[in-house]
N, C-alpha and C. Protein backbone atom coordinates (compact mmCIF):
# COMPACT_ATOMS: atom_id res chain seq x y z
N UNK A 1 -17.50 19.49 -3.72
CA UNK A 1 -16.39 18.60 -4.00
C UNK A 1 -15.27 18.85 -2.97
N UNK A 2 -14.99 17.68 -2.45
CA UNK A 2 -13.98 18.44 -1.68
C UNK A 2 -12.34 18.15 -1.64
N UNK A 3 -11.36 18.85 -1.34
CA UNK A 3 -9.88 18.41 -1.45
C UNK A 3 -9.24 17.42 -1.57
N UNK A 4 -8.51 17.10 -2.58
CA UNK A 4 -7.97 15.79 -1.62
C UNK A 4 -6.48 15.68 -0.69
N UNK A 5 -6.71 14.95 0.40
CA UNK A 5 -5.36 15.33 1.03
C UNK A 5 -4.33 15.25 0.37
N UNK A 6 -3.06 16.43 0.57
CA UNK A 6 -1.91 15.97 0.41
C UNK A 6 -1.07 15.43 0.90
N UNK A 7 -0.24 14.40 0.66
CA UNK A 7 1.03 13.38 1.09
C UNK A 7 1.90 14.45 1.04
N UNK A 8 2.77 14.61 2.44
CA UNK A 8 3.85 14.99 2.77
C UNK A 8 4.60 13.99 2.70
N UNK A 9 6.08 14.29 2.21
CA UNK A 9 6.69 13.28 2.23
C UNK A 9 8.15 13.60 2.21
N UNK A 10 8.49 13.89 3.60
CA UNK A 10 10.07 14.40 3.97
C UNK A 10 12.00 13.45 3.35
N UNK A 11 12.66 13.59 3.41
CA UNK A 11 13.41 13.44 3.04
C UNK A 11 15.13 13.97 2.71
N UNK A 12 15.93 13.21 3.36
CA UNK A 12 17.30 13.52 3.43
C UNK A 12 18.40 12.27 3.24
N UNK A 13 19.12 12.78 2.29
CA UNK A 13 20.12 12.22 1.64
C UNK A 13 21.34 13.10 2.19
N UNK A 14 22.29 12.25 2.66
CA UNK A 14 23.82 13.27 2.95
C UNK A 14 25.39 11.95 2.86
N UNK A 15 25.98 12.59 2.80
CA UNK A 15 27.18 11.43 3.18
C UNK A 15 27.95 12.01 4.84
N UNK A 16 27.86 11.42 5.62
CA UNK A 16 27.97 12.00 6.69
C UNK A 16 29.56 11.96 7.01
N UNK A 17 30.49 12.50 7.91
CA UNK A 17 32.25 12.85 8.19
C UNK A 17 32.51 11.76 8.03
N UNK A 18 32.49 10.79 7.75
CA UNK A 18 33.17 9.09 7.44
C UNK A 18 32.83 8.81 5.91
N UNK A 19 32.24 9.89 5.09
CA UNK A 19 31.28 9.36 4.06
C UNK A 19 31.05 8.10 3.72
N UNK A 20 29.94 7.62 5.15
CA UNK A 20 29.00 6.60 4.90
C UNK A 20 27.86 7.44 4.26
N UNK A 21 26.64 6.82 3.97
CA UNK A 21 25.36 7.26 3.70
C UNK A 21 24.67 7.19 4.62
N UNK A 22 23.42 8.94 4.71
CA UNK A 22 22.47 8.36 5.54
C UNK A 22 21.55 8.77 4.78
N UNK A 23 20.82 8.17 4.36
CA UNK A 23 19.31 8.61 3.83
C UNK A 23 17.97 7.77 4.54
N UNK A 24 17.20 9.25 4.44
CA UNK A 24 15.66 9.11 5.20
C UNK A 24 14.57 9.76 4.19
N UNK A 25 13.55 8.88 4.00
CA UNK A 25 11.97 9.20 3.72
C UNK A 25 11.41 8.98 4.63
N UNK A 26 10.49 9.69 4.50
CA UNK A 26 9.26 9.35 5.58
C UNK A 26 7.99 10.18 5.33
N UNK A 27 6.54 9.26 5.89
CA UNK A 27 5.47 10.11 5.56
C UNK A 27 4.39 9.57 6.79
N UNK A 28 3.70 10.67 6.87
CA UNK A 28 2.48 10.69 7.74
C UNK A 28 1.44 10.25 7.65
N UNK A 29 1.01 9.24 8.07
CA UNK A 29 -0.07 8.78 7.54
C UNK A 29 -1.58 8.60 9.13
N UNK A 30 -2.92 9.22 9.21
CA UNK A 30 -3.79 9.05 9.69
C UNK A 30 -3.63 7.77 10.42
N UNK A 31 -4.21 7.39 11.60
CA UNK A 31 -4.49 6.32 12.48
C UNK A 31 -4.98 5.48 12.11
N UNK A 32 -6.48 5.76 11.40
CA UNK A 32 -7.08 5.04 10.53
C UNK A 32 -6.89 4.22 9.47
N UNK A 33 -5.65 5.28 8.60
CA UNK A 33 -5.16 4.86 7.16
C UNK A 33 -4.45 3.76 7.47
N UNK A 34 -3.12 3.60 8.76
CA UNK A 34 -1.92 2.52 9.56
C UNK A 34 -2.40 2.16 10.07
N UNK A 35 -3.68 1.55 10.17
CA UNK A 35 -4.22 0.49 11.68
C UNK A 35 -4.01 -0.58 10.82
N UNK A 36 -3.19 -1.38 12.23
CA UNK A 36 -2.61 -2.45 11.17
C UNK A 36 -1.39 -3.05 10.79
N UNK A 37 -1.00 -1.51 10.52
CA UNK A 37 0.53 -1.55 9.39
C UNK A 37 1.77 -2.02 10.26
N UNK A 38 2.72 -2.64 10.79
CA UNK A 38 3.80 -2.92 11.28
C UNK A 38 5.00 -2.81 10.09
N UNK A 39 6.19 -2.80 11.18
CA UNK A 39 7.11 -2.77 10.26
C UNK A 39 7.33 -3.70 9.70
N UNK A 40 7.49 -5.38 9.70
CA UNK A 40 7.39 -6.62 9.13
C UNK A 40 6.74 -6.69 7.43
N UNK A 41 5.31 -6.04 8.43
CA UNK A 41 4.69 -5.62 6.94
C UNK A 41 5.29 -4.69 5.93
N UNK A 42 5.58 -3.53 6.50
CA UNK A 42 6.26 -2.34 6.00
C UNK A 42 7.54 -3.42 4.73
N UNK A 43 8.09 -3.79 5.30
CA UNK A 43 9.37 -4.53 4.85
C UNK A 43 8.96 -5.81 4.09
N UNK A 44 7.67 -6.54 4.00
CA UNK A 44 7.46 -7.51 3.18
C UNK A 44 6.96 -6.95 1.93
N UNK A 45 6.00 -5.85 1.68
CA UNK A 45 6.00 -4.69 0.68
C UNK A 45 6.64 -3.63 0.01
N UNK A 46 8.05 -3.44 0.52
CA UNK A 46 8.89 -2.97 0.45
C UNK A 46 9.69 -3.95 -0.60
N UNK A 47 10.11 -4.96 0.27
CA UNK A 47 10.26 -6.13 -1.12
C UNK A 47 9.57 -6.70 -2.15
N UNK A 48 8.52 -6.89 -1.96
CA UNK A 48 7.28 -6.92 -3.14
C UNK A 48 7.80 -5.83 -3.86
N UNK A 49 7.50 -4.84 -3.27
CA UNK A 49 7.71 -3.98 -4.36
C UNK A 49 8.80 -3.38 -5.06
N UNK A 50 10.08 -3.84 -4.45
CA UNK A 50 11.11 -3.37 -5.24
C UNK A 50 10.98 -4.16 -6.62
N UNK A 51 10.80 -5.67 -6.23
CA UNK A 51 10.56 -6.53 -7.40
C UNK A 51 10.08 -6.57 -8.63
N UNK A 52 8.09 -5.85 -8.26
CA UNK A 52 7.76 -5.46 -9.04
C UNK A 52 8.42 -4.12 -9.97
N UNK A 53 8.76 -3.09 -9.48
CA UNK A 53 9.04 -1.79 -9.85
C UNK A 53 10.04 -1.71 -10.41
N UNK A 54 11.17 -3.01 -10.60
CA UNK A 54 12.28 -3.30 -11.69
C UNK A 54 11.90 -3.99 -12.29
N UNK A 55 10.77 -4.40 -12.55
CA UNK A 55 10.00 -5.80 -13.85
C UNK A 55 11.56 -7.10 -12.81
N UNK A 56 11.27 -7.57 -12.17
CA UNK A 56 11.78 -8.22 -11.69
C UNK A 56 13.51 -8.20 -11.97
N UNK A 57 14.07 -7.17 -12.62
CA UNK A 57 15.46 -6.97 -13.08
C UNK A 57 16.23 -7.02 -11.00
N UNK A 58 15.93 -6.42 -10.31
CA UNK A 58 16.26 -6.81 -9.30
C UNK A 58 15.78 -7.57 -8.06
N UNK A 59 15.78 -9.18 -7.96
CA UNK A 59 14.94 -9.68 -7.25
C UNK A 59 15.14 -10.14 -5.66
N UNK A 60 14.37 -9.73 -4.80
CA UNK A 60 14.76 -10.07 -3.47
C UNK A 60 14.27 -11.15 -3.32
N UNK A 61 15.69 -11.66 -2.42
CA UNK A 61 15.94 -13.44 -2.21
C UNK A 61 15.68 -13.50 -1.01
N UNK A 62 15.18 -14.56 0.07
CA UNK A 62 15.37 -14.57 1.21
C UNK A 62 16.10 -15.76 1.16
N UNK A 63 17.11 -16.02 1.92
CA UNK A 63 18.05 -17.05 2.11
C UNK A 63 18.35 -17.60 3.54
N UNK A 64 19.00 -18.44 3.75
CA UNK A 64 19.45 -18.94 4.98
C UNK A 64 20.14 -18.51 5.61
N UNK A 65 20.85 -17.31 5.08
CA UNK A 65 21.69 -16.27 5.81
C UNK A 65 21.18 -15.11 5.55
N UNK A 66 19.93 -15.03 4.93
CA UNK A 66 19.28 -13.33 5.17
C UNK A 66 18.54 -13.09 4.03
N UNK A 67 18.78 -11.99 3.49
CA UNK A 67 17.85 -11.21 2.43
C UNK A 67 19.28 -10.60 1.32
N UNK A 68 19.08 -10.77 0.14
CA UNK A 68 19.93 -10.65 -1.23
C UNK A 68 19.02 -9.94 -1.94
N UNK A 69 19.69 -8.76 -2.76
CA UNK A 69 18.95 -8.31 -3.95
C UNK A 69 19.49 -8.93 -4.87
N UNK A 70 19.20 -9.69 -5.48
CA UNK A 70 20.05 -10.29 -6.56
C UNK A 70 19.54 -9.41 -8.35
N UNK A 71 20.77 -9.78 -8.79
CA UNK A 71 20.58 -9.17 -10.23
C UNK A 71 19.97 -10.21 -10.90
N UNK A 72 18.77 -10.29 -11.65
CA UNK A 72 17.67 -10.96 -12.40
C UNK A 72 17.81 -12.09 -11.53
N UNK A 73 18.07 -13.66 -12.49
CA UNK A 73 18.01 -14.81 -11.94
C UNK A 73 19.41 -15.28 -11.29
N UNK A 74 20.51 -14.29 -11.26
CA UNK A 74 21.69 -14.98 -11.13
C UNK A 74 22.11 -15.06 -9.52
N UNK A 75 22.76 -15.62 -9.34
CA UNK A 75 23.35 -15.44 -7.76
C UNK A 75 23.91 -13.71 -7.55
N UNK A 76 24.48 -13.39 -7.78
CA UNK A 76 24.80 -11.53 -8.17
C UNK A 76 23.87 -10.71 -7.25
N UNK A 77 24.60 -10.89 -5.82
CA UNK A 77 23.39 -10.02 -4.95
C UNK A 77 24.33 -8.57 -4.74
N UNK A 78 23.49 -7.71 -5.72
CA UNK A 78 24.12 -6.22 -5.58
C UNK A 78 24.00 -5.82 -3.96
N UNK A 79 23.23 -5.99 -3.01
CA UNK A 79 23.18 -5.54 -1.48
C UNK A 79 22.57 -7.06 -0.44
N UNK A 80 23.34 -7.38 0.42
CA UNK A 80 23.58 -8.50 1.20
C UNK A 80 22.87 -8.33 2.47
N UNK A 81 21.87 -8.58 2.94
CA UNK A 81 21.79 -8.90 4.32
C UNK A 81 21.49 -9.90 5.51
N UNK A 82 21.74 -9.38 6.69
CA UNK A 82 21.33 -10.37 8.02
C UNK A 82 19.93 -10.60 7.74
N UNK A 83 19.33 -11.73 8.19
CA UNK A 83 18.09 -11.91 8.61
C UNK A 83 17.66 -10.99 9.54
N UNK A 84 16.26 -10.43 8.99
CA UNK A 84 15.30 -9.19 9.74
C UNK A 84 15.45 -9.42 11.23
N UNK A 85 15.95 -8.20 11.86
CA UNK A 85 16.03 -8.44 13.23
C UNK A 85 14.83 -7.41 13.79
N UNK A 86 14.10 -7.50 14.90
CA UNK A 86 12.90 -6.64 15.31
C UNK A 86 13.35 -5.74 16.30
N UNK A 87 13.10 -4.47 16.47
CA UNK A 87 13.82 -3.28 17.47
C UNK A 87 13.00 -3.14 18.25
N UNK A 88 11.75 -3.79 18.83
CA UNK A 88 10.72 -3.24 19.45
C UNK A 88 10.58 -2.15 19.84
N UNK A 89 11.90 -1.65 20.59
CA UNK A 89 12.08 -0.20 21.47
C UNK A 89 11.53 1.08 20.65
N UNK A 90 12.09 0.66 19.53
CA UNK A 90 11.72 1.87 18.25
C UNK A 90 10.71 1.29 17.33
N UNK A 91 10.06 0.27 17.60
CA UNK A 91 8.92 -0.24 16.20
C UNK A 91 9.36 -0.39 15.10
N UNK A 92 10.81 -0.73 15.20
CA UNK A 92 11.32 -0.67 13.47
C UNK A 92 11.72 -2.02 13.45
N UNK A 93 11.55 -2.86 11.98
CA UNK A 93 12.27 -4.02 11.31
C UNK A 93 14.22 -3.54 10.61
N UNK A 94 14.75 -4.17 11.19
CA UNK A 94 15.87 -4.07 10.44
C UNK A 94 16.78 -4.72 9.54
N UNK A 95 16.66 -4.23 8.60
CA UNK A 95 17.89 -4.98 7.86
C UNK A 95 19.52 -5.05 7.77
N UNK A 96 20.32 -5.61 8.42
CA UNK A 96 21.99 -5.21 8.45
C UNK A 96 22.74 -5.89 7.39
N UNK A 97 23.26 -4.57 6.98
CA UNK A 97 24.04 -5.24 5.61
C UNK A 97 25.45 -5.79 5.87
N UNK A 98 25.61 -7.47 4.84
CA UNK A 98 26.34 -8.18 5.15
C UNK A 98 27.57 -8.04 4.22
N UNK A 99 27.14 -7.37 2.83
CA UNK A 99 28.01 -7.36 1.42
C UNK A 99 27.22 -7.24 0.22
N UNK A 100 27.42 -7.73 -1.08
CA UNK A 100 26.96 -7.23 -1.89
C UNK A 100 27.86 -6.34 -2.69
N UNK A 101 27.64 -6.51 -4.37
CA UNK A 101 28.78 -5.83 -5.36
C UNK A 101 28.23 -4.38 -5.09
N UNK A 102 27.15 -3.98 -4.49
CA UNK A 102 27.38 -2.12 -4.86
C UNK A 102 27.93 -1.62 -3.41
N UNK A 103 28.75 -2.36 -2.42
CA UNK A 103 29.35 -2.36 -1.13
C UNK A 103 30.60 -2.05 -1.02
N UNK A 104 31.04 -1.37 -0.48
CA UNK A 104 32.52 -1.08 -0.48
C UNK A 104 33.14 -2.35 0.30
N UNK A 105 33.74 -3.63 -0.33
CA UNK A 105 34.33 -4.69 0.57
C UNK A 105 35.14 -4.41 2.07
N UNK A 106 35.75 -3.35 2.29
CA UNK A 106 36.48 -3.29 3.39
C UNK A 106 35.51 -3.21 4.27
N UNK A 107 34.21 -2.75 4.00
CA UNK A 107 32.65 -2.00 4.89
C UNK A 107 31.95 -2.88 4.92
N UNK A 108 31.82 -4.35 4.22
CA UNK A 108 30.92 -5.17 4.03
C UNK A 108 29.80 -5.85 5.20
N UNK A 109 30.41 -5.25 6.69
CA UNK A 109 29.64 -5.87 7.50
C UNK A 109 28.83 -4.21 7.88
N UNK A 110 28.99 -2.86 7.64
CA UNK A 110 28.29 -2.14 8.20
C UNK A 110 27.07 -1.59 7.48
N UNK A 111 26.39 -0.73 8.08
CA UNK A 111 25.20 -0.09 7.52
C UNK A 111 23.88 -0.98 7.89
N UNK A 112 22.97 -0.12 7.44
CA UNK A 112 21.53 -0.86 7.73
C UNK A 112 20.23 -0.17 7.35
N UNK A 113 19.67 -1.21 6.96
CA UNK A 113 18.38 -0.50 6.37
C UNK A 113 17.12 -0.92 7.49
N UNK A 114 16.47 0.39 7.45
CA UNK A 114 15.68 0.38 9.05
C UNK A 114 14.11 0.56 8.21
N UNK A 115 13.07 -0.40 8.72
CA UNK A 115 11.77 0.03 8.29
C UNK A 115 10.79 0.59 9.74
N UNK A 116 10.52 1.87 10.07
CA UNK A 116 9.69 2.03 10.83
C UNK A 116 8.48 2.28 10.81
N UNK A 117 7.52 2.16 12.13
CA UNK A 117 6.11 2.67 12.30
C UNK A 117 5.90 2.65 13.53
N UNK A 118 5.56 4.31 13.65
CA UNK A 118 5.97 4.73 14.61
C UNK A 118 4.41 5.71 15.36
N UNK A 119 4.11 6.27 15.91
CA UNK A 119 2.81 6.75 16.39
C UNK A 119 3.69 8.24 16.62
N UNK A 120 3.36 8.96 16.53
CA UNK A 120 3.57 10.39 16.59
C UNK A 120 2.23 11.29 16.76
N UNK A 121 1.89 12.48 17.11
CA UNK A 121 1.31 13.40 17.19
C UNK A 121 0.50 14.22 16.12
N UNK A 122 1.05 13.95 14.99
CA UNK A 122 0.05 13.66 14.04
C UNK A 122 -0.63 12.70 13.10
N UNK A 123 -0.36 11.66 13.72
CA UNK A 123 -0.63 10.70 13.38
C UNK A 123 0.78 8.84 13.05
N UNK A 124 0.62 8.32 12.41
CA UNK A 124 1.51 7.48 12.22
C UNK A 124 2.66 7.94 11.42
N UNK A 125 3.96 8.05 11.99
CA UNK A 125 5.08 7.97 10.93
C UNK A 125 5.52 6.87 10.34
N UNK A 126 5.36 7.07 9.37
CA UNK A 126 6.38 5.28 8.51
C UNK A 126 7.39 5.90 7.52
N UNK A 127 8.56 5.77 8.06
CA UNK A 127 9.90 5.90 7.47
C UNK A 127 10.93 4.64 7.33
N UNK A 128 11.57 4.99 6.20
CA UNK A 128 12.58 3.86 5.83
C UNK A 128 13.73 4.72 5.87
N UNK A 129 15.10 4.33 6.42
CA UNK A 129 15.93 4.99 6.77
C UNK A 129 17.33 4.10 6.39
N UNK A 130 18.38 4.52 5.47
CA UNK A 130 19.80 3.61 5.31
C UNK A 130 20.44 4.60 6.10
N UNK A 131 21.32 4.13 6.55
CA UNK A 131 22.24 4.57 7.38
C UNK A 131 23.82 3.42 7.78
N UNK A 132 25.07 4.59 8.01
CA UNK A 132 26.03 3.69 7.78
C UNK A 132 26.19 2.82 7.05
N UNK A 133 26.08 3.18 5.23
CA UNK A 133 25.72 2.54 4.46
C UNK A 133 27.58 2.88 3.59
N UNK A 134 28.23 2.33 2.79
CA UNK A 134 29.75 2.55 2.39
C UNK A 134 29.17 1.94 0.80
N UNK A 135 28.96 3.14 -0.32
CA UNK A 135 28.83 2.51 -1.25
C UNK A 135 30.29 2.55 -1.81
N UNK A 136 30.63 1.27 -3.06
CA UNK A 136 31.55 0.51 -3.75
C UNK A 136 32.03 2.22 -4.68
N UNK A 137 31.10 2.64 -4.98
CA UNK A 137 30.91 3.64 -6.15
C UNK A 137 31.57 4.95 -5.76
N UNK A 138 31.60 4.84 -3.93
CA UNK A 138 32.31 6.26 -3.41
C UNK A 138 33.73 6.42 -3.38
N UNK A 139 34.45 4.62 -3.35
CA UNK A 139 35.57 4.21 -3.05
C UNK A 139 36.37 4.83 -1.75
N UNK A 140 35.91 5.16 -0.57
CA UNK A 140 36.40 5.09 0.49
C UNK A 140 36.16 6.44 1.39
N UNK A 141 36.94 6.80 2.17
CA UNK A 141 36.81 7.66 3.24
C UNK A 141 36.82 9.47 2.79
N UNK A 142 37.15 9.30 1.56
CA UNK A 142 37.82 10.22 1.19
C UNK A 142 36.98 10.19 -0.74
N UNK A 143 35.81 10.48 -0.87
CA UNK A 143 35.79 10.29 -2.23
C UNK A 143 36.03 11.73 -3.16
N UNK A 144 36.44 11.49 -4.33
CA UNK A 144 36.79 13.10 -4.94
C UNK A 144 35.12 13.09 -5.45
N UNK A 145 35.60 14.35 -6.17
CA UNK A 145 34.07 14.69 -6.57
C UNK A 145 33.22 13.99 -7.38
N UNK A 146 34.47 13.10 -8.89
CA UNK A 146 33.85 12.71 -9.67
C UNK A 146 32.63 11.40 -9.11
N UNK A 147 33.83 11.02 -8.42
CA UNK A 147 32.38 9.85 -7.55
C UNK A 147 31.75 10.51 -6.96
N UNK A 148 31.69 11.42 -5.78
CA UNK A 148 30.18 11.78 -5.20
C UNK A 148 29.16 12.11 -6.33
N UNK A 149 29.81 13.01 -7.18
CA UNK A 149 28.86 12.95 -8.41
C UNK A 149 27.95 11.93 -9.11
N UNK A 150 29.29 10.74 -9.15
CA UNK A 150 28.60 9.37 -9.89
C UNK A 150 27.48 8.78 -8.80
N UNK A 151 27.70 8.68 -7.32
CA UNK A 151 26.99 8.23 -6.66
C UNK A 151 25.71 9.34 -6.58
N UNK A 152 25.90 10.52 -6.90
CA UNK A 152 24.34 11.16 -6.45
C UNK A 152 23.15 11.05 -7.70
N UNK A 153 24.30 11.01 -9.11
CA UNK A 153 23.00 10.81 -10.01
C UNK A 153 22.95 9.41 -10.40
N UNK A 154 23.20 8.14 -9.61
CA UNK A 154 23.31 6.69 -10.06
C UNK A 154 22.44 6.59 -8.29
N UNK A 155 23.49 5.67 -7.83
CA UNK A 155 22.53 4.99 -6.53
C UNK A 155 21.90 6.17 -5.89
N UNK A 156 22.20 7.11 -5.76
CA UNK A 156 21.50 8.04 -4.41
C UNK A 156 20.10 8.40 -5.07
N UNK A 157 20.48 8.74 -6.48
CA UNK A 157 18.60 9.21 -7.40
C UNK A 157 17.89 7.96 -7.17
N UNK A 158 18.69 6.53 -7.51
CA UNK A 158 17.51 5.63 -7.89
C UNK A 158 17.37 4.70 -6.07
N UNK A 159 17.82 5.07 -5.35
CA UNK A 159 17.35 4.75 -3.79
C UNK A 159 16.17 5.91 -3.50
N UNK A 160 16.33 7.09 -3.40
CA UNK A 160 15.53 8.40 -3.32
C UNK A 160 14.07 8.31 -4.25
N UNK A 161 14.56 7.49 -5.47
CA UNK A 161 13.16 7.38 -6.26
C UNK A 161 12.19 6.68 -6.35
N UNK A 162 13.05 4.94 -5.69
CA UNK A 162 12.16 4.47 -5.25
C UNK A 162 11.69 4.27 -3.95
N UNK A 163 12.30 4.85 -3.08
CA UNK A 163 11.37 5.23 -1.62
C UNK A 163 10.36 5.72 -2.08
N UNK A 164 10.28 6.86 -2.51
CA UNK A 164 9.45 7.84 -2.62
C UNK A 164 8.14 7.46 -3.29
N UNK A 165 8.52 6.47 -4.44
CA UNK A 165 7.57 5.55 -5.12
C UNK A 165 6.62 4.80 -4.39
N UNK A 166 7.30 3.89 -3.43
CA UNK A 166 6.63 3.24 -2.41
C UNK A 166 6.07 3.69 -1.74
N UNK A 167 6.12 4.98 -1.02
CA UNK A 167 5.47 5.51 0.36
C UNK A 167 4.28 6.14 -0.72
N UNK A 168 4.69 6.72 -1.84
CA UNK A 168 3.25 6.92 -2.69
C UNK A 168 1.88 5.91 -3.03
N UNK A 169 2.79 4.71 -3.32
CA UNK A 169 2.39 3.50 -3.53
C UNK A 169 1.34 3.36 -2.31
N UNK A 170 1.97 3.09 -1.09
CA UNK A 170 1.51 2.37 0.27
C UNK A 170 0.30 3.48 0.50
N UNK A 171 0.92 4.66 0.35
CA UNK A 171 -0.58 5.34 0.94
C UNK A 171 -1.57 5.03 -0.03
N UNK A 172 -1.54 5.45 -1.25
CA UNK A 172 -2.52 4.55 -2.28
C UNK A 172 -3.09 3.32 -2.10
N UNK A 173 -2.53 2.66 -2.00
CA UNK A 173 -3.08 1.23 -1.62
C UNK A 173 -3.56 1.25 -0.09
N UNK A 174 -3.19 2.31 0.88
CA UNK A 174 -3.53 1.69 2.28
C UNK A 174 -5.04 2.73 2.29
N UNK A 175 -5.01 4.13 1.12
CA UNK A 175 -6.34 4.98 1.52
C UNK A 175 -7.24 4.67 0.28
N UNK A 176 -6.92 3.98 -0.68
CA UNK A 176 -7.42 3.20 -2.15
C UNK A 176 -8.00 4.81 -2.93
N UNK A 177 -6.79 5.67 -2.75
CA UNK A 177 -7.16 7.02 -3.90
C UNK A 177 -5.40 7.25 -4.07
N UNK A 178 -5.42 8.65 -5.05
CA UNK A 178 -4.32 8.72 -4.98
C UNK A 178 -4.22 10.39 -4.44
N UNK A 179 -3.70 10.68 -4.71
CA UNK A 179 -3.52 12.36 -3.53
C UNK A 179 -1.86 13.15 -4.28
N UNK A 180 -2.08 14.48 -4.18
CA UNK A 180 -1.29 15.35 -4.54
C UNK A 180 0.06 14.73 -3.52
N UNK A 181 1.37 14.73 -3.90
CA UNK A 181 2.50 14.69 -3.33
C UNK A 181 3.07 16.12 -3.28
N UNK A 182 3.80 16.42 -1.86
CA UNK A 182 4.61 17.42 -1.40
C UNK A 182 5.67 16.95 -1.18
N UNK A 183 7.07 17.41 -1.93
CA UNK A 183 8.20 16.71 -0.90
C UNK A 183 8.49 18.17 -0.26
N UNK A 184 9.36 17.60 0.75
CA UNK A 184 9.63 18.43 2.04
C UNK A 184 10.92 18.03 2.27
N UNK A 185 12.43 18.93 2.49
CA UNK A 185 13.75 18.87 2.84
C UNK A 185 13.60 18.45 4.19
N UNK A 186 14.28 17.31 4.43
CA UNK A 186 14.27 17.29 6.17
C UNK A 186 15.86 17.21 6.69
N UNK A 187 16.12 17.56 8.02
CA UNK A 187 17.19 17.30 8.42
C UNK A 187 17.28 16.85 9.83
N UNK A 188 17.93 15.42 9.42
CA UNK A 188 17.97 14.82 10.32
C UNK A 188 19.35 14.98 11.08
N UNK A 189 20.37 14.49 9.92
CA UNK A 189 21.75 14.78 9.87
C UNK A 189 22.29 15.29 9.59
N UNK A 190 24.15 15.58 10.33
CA UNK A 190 24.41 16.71 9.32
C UNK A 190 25.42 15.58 8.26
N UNK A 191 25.57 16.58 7.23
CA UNK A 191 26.40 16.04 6.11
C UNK A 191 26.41 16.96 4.91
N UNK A 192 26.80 16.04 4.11
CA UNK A 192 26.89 16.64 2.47
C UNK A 192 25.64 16.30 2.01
N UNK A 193 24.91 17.15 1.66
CA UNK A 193 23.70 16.99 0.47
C UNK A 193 24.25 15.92 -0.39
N UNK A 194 23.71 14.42 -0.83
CA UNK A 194 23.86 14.12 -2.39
C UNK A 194 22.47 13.71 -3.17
């Protein structure tokens, strides 16, 4: 009988000297397992699946000015963005956030959510990465504790939980088994742990 591989699956959450957000997952996946996989794709399953994984309580819209998470059926897009722009240089799909109620309004044009796939040395990396992200919940440059608090066990757990869900998901569905998970501290940036 033999092993089954384990999923590594790295990860960093911080609020960086401006306390924006940067958070990163990412996992390794065989040549074999990603032949295929682009970031487009990465990011059309990514939305699939946020959809599914809230029983549709949060649904991604694509619109004429971009991509909306909207709350159930209503107009109520908790996170706002540009239409997917392509990075070739880096193999990543991007998303740039436009607004949205969990956004700090003064910040409403910064941050971005990055889908990559990338070829590395042990094989394919596929990471999803927010960055320069200003949540509503931190209230500004300067948040006291009670909000970093509110933001680490509200948005930062349930962003962190469902990455992590998905890249479980994707390798499942891309190797059709399921496999022991490892998470792994990574550091990309510096910052505050949240």
């Amino acid at each position: 009988m033999t092993t089954p591989h384990t999923q590594e699956i790295a990860c960093q959450q911080v609020l960086v000297e401006d306390s924006s957000v940067f958070s990163i997952q990412w996992s390794v996946f065989s040549h074999a397992t990603a032949a295929g996989l682009t970031p487009e794709i990465l990011l059309k399953r990514y939305l699939a699946y946020i959809r599914s994984s809230t029983v549709s309580v949060i649904r991604p819209t694509t619109t004429l000015n971009g991509v909306e998470l909207r709350l159930l059926s209503s107009g109520i897009s908790l996170i706002s963005f540009l239409p997917p722009v392509q990075d070739t240089v880096n193999n990543a799909s991007v998303l740039r956030i436009c607004g949205g109620l969990l956004v700090l309004s003064r910040q409403r044009n910064r941050g971005e959510l990055r889908f990559v796939v990338e070829d590395s040395t042990e094989g394919v990396k596929v990471s999803l990465q927010l960055s320069d992200f200003c949540p509503l919940i931190l209230g500004g440059q300067a948040p006291c504790f009670v909000r970093r608090w509110l933001y680490r066990f509200t948005q930062a757990f349930i962003h962190r939980l469902v990455t992590v869900r998905f890249l479980i998901l994707l390798y499942r569905d891309l190797t059709g088994a399921s496999s022991p998970v490892r998470m792994v501290n990574a550091r990309v940036r510096d910052g505050r742990p949240v």
